[in-house]
C-alpha atoms as a PDB file:
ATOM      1  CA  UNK A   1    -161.077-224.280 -23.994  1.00  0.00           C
ATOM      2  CA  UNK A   2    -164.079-226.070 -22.990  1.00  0.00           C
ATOM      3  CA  UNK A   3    -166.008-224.695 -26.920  1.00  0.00           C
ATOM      4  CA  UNK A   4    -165.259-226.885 -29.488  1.00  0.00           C
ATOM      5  CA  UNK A   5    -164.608-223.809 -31.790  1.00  0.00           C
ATOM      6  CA  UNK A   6    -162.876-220.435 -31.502  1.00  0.00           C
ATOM      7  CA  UNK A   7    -164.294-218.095 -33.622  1.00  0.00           C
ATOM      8  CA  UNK A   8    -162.041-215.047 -34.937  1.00  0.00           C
ATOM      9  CA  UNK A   9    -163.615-212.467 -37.256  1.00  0.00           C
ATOM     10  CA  UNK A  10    -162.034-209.519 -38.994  1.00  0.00           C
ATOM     11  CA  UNK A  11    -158.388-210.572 -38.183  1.00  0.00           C
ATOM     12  CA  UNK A  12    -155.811-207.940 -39.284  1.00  0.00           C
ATOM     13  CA  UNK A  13    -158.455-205.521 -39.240  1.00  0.00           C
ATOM     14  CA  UNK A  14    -156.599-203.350 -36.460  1.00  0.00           C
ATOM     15  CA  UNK A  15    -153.105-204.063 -35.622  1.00  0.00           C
ATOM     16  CA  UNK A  16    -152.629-205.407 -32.011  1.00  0.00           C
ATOM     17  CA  UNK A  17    -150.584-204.290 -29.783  1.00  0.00           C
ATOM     18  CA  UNK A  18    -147.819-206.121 -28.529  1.00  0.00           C
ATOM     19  CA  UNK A  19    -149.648-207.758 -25.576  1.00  0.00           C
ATOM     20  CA  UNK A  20    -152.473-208.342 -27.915  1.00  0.00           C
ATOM     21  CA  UNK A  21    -150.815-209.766 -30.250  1.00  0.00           C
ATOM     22  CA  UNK A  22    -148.972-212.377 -27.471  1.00  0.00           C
ATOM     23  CA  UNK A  23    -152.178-212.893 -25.538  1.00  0.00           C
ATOM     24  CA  UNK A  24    -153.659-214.095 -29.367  1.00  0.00           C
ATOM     25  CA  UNK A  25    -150.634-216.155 -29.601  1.00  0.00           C
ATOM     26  CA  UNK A  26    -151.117-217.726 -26.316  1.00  0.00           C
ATOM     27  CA  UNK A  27    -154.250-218.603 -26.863  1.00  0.00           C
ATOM     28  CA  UNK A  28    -154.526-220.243 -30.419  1.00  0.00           C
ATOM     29  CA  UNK A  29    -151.056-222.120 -29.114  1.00  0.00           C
ATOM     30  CA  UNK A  30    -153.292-223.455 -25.774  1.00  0.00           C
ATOM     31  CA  UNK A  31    -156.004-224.688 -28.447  1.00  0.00           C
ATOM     32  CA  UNK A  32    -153.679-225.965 -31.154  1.00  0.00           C
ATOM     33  CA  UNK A  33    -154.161-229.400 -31.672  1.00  0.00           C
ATOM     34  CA  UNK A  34    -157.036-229.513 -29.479  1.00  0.00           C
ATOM     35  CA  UNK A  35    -160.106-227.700 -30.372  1.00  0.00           C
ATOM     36  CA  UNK A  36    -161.058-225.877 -33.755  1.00  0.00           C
ATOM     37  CA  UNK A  37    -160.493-222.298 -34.884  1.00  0.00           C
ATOM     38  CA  UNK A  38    -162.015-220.507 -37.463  1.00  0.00           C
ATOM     39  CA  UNK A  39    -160.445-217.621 -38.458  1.00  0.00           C
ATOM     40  CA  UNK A  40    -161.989-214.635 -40.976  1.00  0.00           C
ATOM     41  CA  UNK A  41    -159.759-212.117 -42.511  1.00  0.00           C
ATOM     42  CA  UNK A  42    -159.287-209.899 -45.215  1.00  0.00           C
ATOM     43  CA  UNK A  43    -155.067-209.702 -45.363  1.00  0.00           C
ATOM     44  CA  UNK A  44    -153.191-212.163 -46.573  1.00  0.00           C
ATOM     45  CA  UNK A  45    -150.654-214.095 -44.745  1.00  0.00           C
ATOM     46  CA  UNK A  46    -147.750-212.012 -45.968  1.00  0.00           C
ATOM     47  CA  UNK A  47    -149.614-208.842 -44.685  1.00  0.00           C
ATOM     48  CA  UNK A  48    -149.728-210.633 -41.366  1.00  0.00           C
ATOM     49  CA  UNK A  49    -146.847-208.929 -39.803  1.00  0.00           C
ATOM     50  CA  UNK A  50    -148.305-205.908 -39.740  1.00  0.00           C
ATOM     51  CA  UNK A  51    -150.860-207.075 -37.434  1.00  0.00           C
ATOM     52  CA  UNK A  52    -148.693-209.063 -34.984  1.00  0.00           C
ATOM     53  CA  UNK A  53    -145.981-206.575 -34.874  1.00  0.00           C
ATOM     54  CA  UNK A  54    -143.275-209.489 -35.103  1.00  0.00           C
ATOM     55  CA  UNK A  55    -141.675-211.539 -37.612  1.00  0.00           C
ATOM     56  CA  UNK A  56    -140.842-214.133 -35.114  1.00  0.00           C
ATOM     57  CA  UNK A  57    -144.592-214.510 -33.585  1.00  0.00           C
ATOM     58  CA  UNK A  58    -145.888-213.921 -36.673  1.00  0.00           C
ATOM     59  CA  UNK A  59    -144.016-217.118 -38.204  1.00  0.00           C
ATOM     60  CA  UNK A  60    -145.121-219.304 -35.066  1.00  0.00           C
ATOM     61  CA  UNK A  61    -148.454-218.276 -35.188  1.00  0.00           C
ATOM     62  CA  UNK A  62    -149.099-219.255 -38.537  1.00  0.00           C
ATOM     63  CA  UNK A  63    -147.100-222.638 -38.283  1.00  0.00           C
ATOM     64  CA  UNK A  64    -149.494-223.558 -35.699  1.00  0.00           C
ATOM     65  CA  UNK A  65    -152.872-222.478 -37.538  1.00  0.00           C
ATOM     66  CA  UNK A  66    -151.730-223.738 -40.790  1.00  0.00           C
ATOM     67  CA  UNK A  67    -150.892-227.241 -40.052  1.00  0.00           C
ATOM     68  CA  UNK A  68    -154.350-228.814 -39.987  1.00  0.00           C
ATOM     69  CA  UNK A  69    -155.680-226.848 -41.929  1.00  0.00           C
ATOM     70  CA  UNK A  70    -158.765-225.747 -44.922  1.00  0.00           C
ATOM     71  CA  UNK A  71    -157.789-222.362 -46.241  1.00  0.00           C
ATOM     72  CA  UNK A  72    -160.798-220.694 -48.519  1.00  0.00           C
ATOM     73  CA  UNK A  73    -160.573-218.331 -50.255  1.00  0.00           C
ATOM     74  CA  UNK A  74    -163.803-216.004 -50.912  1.00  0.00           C
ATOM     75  CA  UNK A  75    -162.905-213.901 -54.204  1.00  0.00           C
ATOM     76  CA  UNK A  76    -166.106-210.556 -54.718  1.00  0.00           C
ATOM     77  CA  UNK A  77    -168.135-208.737 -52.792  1.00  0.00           C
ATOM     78  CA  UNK A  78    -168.463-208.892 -49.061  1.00  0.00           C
ATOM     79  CA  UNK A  79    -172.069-209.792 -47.788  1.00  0.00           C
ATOM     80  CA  UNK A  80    -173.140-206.822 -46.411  1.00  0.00           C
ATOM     81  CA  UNK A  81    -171.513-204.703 -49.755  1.00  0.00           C
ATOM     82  CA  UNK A  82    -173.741-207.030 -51.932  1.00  0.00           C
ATOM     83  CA  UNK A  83    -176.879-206.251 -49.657  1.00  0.00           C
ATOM     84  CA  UNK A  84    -176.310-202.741 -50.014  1.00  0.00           C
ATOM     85  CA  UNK A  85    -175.729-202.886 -53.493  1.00  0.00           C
ATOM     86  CA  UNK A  86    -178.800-204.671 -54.018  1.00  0.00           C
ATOM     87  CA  UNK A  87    -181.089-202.168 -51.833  1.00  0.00           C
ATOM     88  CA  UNK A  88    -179.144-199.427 -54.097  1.00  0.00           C
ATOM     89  CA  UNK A  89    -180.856-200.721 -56.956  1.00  0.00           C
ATOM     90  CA  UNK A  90    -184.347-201.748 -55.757  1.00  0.00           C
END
């Protein structure tokens, strides 16, 4: 609690289980409101679900992250796709 931000890459990658997915909830809902999080993911919101397993959590999780909030939006190539893409052709 103590950083002044949380850090979250590759969200929705896996799903979580269900204690995952509560222990997650617990603690962006200990930070919210107190401390930045930054949070990097390739599924959309409405694909969400699938990750946390839960409707319900799923809704209160992203109440809380998206009330003070800057969504962006990166549209092309991930980094490391571009590098390799570029080594391709060299």
């Amino acid at each position: 609690m103590k950083q002044k931000v949380l850090i979250i890459g590759d969200l929705g990658f896996v799903p979580l289980s269900k204690t995952g997915a509560e222990l997650l909830f617990e603690l962006i809902s200990q930070r919210y409101e107190r401390g930045s999080i930054l949070i990097a993911s390739n599924v959309p919101f409405d694909k969400w679900t699938e990750t946390f397993g839960s409707e319900r959590l799923t809704g209160a999780l992203l109440d809380r992250l998206t009330h003070h909030v800057s969504i962006l939006e990166m549209i092309g190539d991930t980094y490391r796709l571009a590098k390799s893409k570029a080594r391709q052709k060299s």
